[in-house]
PDB file of N, CA and C in Angstrom:
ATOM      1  N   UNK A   1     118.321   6.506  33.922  1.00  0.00           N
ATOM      2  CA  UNK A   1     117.404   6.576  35.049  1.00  0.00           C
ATOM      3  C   UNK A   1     116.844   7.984  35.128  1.00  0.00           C
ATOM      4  N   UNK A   2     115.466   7.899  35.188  1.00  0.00           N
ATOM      5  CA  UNK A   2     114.786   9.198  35.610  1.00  0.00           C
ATOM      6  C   UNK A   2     114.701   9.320  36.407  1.00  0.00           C
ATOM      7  N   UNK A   3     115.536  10.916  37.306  1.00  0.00           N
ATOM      8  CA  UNK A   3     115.664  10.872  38.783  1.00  0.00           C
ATOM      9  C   UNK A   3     114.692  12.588  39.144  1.00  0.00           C
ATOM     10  N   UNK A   4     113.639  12.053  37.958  1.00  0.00           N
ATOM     11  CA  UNK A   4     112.817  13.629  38.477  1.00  0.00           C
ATOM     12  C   UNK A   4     111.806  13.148  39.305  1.00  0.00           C
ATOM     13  N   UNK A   5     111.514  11.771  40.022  1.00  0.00           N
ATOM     14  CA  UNK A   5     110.293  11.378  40.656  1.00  0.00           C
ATOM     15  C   UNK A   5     111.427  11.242  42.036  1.00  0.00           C
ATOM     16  N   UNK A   6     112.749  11.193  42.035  1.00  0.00           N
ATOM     17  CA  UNK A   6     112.995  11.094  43.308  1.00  0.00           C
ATOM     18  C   UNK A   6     113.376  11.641  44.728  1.00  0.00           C
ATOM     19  N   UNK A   7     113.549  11.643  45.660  1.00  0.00           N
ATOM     20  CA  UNK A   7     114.046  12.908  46.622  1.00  0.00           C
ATOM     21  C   UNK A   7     115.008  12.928  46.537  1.00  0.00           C
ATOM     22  N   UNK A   8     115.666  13.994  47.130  1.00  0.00           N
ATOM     23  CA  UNK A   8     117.187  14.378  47.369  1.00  0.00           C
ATOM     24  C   UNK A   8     117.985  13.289  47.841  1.00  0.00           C
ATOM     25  N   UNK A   9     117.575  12.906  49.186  1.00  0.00           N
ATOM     26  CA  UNK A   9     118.048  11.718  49.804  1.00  0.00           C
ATOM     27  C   UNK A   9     118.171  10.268  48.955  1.00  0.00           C
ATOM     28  N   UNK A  10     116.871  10.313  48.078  1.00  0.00           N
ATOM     29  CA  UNK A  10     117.180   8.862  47.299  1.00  0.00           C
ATOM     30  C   UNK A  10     118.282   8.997  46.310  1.00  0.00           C
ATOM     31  N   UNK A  11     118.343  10.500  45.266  1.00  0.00           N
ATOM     32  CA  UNK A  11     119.038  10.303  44.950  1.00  0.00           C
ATOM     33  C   UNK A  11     120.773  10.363  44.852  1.00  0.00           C
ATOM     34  N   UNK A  12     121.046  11.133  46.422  1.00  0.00           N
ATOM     35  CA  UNK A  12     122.271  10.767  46.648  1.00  0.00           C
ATOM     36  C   UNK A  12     122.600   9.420  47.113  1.00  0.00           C
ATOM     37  N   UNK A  13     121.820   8.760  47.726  1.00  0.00           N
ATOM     38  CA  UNK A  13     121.820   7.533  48.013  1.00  0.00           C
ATOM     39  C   UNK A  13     121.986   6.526  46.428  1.00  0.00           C
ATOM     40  N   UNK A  14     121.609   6.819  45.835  1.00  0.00           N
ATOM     41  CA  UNK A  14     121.483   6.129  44.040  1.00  0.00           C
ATOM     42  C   UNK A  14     122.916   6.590  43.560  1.00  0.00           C
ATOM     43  N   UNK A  15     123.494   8.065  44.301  1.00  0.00           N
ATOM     44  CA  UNK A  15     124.591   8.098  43.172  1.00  0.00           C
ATOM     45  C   UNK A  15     125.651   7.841  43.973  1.00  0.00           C
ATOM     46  N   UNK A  16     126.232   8.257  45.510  1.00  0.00           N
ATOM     47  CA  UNK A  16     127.111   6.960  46.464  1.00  0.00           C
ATOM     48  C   UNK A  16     127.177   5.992  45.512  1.00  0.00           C
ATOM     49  N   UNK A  17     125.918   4.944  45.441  1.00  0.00           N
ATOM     50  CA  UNK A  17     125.968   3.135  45.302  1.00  0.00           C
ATOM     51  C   UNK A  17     126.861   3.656  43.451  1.00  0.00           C
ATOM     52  N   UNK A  18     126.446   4.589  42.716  1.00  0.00           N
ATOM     53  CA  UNK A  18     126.742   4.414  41.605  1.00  0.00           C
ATOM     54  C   UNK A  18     128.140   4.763  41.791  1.00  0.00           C
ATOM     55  N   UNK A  19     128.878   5.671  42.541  1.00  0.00           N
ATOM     56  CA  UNK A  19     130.252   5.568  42.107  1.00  0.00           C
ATOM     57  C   UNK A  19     130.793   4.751  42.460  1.00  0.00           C
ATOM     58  N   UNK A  20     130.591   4.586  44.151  1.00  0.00           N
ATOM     59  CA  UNK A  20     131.240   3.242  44.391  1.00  0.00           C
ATOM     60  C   UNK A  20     131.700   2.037  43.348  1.00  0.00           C
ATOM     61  N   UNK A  21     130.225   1.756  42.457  1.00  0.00           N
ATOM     62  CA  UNK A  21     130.342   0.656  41.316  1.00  0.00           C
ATOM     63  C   UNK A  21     131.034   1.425  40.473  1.00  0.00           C
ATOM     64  N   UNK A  22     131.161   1.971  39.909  1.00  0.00           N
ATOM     65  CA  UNK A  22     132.198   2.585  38.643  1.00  0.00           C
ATOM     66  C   UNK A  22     133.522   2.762  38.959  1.00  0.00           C
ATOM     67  N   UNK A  23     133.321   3.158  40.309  1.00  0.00           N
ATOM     68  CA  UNK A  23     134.976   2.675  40.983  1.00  0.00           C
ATOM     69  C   UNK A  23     135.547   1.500  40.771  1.00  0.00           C
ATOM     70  N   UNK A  24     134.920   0.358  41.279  1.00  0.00           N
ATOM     71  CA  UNK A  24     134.734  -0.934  40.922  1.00  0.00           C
ATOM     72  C   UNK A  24     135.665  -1.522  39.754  1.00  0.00           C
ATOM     73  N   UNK A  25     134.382  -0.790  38.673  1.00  0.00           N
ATOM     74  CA  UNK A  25     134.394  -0.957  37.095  1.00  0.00           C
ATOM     75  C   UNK A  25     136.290  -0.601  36.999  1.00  0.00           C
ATOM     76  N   UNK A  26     136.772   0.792  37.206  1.00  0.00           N
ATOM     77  CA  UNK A  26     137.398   1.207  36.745  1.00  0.00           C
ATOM     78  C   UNK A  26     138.799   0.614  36.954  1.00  0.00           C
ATOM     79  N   UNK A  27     138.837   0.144  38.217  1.00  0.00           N
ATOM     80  CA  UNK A  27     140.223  -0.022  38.997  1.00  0.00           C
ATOM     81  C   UNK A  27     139.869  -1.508  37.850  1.00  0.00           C
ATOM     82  N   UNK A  28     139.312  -2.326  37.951  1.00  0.00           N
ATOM     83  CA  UNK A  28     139.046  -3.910  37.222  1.00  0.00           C
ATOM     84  C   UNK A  28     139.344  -3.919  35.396  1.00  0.00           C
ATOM     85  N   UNK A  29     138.876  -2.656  34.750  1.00  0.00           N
ATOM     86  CA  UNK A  29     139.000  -2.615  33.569  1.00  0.00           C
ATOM     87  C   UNK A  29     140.507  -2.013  33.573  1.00  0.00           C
ATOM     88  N   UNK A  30     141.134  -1.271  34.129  1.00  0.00           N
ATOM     89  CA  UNK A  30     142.501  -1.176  34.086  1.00  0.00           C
ATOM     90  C   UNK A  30     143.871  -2.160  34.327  1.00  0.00           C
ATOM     91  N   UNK A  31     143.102  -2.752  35.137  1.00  0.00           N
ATOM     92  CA  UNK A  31     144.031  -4.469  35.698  1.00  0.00           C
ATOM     93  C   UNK A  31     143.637  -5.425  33.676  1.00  0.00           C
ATOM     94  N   UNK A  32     142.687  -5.049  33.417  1.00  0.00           N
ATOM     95  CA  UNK A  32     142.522  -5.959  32.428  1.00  0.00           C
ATOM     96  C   UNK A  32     143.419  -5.543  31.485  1.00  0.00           C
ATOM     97  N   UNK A  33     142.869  -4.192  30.822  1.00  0.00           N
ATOM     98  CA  UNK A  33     143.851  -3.527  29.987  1.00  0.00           C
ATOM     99  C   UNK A  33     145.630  -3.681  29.866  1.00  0.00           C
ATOM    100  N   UNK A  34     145.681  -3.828  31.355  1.00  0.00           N
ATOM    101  CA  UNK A  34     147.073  -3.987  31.292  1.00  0.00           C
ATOM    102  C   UNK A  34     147.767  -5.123  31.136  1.00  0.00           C
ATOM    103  N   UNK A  35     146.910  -6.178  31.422  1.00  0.00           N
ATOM    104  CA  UNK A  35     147.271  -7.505  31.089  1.00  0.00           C
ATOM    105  C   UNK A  35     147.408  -7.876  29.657  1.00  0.00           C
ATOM    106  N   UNK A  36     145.914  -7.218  28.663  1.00  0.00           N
ATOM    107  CA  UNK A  36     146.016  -7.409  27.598  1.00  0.00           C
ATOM    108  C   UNK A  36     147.377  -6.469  26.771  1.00  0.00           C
ATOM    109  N   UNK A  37     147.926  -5.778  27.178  1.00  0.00           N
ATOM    110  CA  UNK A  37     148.897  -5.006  26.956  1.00  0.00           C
ATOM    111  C   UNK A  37     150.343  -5.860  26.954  1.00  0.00           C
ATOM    112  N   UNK A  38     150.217  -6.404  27.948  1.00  0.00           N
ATOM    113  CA  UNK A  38     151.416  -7.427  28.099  1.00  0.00           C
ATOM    114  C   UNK A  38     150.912  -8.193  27.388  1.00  0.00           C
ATOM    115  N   UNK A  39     150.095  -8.859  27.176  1.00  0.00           N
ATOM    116  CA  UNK A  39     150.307  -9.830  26.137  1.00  0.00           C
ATOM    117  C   UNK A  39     149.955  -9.542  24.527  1.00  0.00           C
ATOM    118  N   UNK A  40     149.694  -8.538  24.244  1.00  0.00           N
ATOM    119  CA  UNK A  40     149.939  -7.805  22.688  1.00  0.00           C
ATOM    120  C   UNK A  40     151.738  -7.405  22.854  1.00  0.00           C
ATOM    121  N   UNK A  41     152.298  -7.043  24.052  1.00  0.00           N
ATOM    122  CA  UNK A  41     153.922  -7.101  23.562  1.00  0.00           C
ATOM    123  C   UNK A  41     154.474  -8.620  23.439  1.00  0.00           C
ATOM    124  N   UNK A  42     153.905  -9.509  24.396  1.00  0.00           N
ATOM    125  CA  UNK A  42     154.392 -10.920  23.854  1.00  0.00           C
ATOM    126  C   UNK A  42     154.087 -11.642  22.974  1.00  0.00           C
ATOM    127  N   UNK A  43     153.441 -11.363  22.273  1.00  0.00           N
ATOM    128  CA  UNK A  43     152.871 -11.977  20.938  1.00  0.00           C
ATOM    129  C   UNK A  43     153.790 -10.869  19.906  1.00  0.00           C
ATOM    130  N   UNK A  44     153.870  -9.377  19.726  1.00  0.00           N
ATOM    131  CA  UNK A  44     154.953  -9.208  19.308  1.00  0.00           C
ATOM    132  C   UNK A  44     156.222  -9.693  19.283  1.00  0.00           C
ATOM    133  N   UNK A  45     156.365  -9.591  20.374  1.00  0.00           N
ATOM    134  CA  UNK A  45     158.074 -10.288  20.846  1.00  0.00           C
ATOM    135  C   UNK A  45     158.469 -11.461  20.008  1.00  0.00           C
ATOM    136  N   UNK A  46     157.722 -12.556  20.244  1.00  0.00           N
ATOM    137  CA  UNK A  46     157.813 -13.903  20.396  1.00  0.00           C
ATOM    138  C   UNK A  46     156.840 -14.273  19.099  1.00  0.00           C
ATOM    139  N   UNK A  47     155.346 -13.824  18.758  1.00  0.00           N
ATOM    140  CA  UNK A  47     154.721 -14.367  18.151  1.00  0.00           C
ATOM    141  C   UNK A  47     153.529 -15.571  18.906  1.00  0.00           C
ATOM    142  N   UNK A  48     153.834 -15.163  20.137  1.00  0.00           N
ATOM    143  CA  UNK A  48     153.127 -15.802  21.538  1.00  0.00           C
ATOM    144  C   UNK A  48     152.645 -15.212  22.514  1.00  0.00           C
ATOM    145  N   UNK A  49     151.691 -16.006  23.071  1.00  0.00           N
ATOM    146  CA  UNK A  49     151.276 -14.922  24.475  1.00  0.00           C
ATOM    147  C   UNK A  49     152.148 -17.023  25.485  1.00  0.00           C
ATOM    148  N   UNK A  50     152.407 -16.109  26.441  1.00  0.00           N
ATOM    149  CA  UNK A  50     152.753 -17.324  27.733  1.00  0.00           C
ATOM    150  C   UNK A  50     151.955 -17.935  28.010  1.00  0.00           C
ATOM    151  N   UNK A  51     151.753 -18.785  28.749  1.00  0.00           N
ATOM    152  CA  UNK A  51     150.663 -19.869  29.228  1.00  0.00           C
ATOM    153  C   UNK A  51     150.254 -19.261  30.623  1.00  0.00           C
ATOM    154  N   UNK A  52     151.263 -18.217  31.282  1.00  0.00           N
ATOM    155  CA  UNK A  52     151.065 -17.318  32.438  1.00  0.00           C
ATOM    156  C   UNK A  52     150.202 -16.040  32.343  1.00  0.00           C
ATOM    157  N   UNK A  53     150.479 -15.518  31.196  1.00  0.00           N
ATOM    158  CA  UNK A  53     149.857 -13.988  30.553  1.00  0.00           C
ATOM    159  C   UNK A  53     148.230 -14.402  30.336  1.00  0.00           C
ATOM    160  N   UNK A  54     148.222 -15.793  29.400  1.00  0.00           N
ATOM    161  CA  UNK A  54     146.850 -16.411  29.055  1.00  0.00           C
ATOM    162  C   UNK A  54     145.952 -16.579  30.106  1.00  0.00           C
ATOM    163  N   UNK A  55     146.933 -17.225  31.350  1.00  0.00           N
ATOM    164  CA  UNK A  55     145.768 -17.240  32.315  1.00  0.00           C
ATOM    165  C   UNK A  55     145.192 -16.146  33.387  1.00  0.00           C
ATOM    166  N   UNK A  56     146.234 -15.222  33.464  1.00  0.00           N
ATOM    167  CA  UNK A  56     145.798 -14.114  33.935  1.00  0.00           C
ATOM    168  C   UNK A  56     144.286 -13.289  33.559  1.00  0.00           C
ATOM    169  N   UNK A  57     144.558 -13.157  31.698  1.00  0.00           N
ATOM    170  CA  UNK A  57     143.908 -12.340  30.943  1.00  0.00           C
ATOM    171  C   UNK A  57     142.652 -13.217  31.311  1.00  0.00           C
ATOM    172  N   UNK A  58     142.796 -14.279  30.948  1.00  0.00           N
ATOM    173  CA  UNK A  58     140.983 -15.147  31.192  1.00  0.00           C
ATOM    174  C   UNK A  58     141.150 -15.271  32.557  1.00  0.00           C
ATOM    175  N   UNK A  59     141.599 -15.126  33.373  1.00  0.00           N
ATOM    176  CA  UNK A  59     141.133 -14.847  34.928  1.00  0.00           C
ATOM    177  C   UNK A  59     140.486 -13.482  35.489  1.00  0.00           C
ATOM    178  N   UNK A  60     141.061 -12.446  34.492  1.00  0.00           N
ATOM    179  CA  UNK A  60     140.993 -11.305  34.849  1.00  0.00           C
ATOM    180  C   UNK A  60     138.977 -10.839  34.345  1.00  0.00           C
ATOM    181  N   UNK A  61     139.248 -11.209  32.784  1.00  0.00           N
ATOM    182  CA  UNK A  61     138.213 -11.264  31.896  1.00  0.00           C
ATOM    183  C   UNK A  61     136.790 -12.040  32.638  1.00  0.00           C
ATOM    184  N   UNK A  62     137.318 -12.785  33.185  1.00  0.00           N
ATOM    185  CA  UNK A  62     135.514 -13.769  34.029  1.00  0.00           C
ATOM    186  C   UNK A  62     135.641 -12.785  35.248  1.00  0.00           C
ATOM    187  N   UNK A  63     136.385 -12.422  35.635  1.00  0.00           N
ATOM    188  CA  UNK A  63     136.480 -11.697  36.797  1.00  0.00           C
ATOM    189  C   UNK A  63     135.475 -10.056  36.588  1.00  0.00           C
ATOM    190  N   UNK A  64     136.237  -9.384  34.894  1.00  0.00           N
ATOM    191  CA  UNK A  64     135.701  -8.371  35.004  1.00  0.00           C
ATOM    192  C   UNK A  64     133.852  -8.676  35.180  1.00  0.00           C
ATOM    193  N   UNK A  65     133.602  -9.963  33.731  1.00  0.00           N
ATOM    194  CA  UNK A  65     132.387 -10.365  33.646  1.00  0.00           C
ATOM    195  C   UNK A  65     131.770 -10.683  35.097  1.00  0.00           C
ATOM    196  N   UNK A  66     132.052 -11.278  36.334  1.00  0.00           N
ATOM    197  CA  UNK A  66     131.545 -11.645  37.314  1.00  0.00           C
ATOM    198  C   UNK A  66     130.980 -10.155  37.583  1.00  0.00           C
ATOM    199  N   UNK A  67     132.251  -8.927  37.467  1.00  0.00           N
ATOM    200  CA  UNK A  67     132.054  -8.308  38.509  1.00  0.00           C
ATOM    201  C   UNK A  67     131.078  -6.982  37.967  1.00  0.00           C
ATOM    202  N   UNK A  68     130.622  -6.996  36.744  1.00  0.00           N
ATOM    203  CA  UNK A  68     129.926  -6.020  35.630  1.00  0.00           C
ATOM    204  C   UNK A  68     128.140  -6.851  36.250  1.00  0.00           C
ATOM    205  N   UNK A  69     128.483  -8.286  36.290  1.00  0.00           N
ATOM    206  CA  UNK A  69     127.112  -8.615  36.454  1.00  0.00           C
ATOM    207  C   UNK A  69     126.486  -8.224  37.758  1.00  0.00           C
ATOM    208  N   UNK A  70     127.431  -7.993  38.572  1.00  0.00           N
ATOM    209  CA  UNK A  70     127.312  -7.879  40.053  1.00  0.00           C
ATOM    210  C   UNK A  70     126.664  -6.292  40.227  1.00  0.00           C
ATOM    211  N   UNK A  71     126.919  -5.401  39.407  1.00  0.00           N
ATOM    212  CA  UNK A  71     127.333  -4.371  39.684  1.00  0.00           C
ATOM    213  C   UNK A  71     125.609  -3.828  38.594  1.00  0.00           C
ATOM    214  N   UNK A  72     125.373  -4.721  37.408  1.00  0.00           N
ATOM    215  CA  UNK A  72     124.315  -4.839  36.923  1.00  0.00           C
ATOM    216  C   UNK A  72     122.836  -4.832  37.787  1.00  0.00           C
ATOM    217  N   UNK A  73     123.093  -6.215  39.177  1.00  0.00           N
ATOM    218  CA  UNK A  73     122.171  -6.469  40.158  1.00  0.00           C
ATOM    219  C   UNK A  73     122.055  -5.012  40.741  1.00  0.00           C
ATOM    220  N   UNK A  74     123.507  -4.995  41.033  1.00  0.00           N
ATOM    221  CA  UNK A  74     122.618  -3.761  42.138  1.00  0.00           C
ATOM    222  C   UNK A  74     122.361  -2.350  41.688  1.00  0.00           C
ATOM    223  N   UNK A  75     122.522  -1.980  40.423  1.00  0.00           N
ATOM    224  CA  UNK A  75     122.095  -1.004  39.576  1.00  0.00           C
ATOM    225  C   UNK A  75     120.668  -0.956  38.873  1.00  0.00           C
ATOM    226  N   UNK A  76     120.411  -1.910  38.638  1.00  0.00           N
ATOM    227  CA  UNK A  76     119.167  -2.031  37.905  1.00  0.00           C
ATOM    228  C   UNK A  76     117.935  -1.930  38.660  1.00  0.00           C
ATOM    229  N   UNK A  77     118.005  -2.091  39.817  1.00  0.00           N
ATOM    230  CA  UNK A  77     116.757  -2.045  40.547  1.00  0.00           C
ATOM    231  C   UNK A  77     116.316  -0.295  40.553  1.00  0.00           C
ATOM    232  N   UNK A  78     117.046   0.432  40.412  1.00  0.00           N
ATOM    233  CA  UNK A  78     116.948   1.933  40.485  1.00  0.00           C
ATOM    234  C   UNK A  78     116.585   2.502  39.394  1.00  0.00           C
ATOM    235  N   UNK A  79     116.453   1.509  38.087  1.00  0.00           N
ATOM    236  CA  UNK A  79     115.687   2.189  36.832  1.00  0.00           C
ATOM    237  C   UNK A  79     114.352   2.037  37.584  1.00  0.00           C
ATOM    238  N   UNK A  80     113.394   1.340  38.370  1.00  0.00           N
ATOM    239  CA  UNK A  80     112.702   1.550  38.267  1.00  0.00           C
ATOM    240  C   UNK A  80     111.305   0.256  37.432  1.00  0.00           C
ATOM    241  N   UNK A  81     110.274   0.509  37.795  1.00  0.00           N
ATOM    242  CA  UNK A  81     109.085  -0.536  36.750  1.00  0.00           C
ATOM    243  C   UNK A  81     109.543  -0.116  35.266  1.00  0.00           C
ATOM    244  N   UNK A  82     109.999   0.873  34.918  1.00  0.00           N
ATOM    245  CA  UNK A  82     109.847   0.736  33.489  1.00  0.00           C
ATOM    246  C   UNK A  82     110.966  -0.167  32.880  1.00  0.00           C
ATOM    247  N   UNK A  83     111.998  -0.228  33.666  1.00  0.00           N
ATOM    248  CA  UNK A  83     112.888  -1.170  33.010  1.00  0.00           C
ATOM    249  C   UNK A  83     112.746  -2.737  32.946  1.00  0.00           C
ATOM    250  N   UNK A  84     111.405  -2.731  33.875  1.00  0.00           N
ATOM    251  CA  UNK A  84     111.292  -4.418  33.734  1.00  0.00           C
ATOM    252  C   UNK A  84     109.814  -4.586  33.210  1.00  0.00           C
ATOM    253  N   UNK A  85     109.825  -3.994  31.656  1.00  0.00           N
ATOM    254  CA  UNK A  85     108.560  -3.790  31.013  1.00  0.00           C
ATOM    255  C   UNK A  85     109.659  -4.540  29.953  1.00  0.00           C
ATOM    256  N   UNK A  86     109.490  -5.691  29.016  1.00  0.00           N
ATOM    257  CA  UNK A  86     109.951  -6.211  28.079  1.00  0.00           C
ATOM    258  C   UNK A  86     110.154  -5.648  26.806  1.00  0.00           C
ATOM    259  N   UNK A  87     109.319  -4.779  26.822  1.00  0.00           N
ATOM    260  CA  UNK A  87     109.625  -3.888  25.122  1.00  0.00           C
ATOM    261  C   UNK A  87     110.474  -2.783  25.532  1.00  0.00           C
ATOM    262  N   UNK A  88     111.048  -2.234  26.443  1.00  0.00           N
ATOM    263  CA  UNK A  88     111.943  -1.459  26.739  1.00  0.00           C
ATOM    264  C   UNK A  88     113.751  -1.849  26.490  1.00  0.00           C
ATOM    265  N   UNK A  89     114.457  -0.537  26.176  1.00  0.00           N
ATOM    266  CA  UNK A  89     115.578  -1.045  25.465  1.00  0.00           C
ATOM    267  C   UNK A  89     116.525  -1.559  26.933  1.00  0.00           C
ATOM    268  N   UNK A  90     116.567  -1.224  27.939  1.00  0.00           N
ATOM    269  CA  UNK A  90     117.182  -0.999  28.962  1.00  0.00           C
ATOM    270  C   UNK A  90     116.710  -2.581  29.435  1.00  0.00           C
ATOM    271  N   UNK A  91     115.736  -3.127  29.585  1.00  0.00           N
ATOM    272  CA  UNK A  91     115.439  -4.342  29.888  1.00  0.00           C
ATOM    273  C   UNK A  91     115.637  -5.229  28.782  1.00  0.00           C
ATOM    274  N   UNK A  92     115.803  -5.151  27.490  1.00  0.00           N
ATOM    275  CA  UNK A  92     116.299  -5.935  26.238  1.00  0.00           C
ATOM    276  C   UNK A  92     118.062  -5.716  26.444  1.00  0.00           C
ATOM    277  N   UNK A  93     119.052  -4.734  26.910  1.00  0.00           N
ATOM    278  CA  UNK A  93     119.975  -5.024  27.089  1.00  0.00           C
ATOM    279  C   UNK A  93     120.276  -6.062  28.848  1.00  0.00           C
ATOM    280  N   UNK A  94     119.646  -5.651  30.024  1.00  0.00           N
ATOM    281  CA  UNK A  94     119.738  -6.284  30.967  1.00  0.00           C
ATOM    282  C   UNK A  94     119.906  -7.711  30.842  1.00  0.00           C
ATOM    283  N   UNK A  95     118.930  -7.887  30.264  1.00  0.00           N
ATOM    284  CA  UNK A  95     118.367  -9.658  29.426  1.00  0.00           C
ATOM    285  C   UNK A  95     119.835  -9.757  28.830  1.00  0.00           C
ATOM    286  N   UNK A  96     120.005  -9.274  27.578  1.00  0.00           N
ATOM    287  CA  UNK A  96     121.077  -9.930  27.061  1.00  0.00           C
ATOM    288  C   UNK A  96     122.064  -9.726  27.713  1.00  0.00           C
ATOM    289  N   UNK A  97     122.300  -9.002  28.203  1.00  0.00           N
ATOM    290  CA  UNK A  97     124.005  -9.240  29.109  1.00  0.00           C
ATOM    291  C   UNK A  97     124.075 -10.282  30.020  1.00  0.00           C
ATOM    292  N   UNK A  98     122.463 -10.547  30.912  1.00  0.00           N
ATOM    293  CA  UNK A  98     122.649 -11.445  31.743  1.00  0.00           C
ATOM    294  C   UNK A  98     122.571 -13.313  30.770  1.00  0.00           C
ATOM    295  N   UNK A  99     122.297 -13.154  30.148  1.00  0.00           N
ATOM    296  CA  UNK A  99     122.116 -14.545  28.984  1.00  0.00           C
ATOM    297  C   UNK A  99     123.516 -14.705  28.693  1.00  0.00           C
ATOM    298  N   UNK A 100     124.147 -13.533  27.735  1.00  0.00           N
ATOM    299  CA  UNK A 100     125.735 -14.089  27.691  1.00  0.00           C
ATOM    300  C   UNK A 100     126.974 -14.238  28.703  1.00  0.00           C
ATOM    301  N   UNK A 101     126.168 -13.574  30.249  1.00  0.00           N
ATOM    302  CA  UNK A 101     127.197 -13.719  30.814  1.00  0.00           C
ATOM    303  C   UNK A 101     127.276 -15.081  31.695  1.00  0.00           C
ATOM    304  N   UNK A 102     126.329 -16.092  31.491  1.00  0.00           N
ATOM    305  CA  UNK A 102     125.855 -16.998  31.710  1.00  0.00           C
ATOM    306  C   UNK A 102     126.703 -18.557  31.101  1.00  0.00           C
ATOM    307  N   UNK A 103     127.573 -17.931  30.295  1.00  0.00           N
ATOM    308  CA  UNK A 103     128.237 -19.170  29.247  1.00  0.00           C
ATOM    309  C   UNK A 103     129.421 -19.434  30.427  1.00  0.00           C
ATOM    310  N   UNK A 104     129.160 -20.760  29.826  1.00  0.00           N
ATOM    311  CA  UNK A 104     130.475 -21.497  31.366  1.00  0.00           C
ATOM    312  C   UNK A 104     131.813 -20.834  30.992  1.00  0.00           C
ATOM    313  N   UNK A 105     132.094 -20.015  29.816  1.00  0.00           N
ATOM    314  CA  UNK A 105     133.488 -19.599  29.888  1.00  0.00           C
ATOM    315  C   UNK A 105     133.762 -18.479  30.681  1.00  0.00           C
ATOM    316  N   UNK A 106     132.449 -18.162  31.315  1.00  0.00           N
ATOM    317  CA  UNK A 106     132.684 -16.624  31.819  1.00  0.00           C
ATOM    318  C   UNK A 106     132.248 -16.507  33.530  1.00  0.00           C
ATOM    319  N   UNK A 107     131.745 -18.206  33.557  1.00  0.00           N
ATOM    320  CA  UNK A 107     130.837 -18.294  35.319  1.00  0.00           C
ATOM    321  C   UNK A 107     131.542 -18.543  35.772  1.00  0.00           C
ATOM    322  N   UNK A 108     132.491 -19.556  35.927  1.00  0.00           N
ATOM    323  CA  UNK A 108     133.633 -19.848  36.830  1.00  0.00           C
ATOM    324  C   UNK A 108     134.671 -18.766  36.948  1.00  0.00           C
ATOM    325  N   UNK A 109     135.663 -18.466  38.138  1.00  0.00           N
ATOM    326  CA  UNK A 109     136.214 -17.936  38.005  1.00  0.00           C
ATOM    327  C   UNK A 109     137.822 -18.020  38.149  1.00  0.00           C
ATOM    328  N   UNK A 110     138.006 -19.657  37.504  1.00  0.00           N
ATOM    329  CA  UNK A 110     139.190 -19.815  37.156  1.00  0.00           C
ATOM    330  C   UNK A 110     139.230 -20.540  36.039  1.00  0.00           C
TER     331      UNK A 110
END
């Protein structure tokens, strides 16, 4: 984001909303990590992950996906017109993240 067209006020207001979301991000990608952690030692262990560990990790995983897309909405409006110009890379990734995050393994959230 180019924040040389904006005021002071907008852009503390832009970077609040942004930590808040990376806060978000962070506490959610660590719950994941750790799940996948436990279950890389039970598949050591055993040569298995549990049927408990499994559902966590894909609970956790649509969860992170729900919550990356969420966090996508309310970020993206602050690039600005140029990001919703189609030959731009920032609107060619928006697009695709929102297309794959779209697959029924990742919309529901159980």
């Amino acid at each position: 984001m180019s924040t040389g067209s904006l005021e002071k006020k907008h852009l503390r207001y832009f970077e609040k909303v942004s930590e808040k979301q990376s806060k978000r991000l962070r506490t959610l990608k660590k719950e994941f990590y750790e799940l996948v952690d436990i279950a890389w030692k039970e598949v050591l262990k055993s040569d298995a992950i549990s049927k408990s560990t499994l559902r966590k990790v894909s609970r956790t995983s649509r969860k992170l996906t729900q919550t990356c897309r969420e966090i996508s909405g309310k970020l993206y409006p602050f690039a600005g017109l140029e990001a919703a110009k189609t030959h731009t890379e920032m609107n060619r990734v928006w697009r695709d993240f929102n297309t794959v995050s779209q697959h029924a393994l990742l919309v529901f959230p159980f």
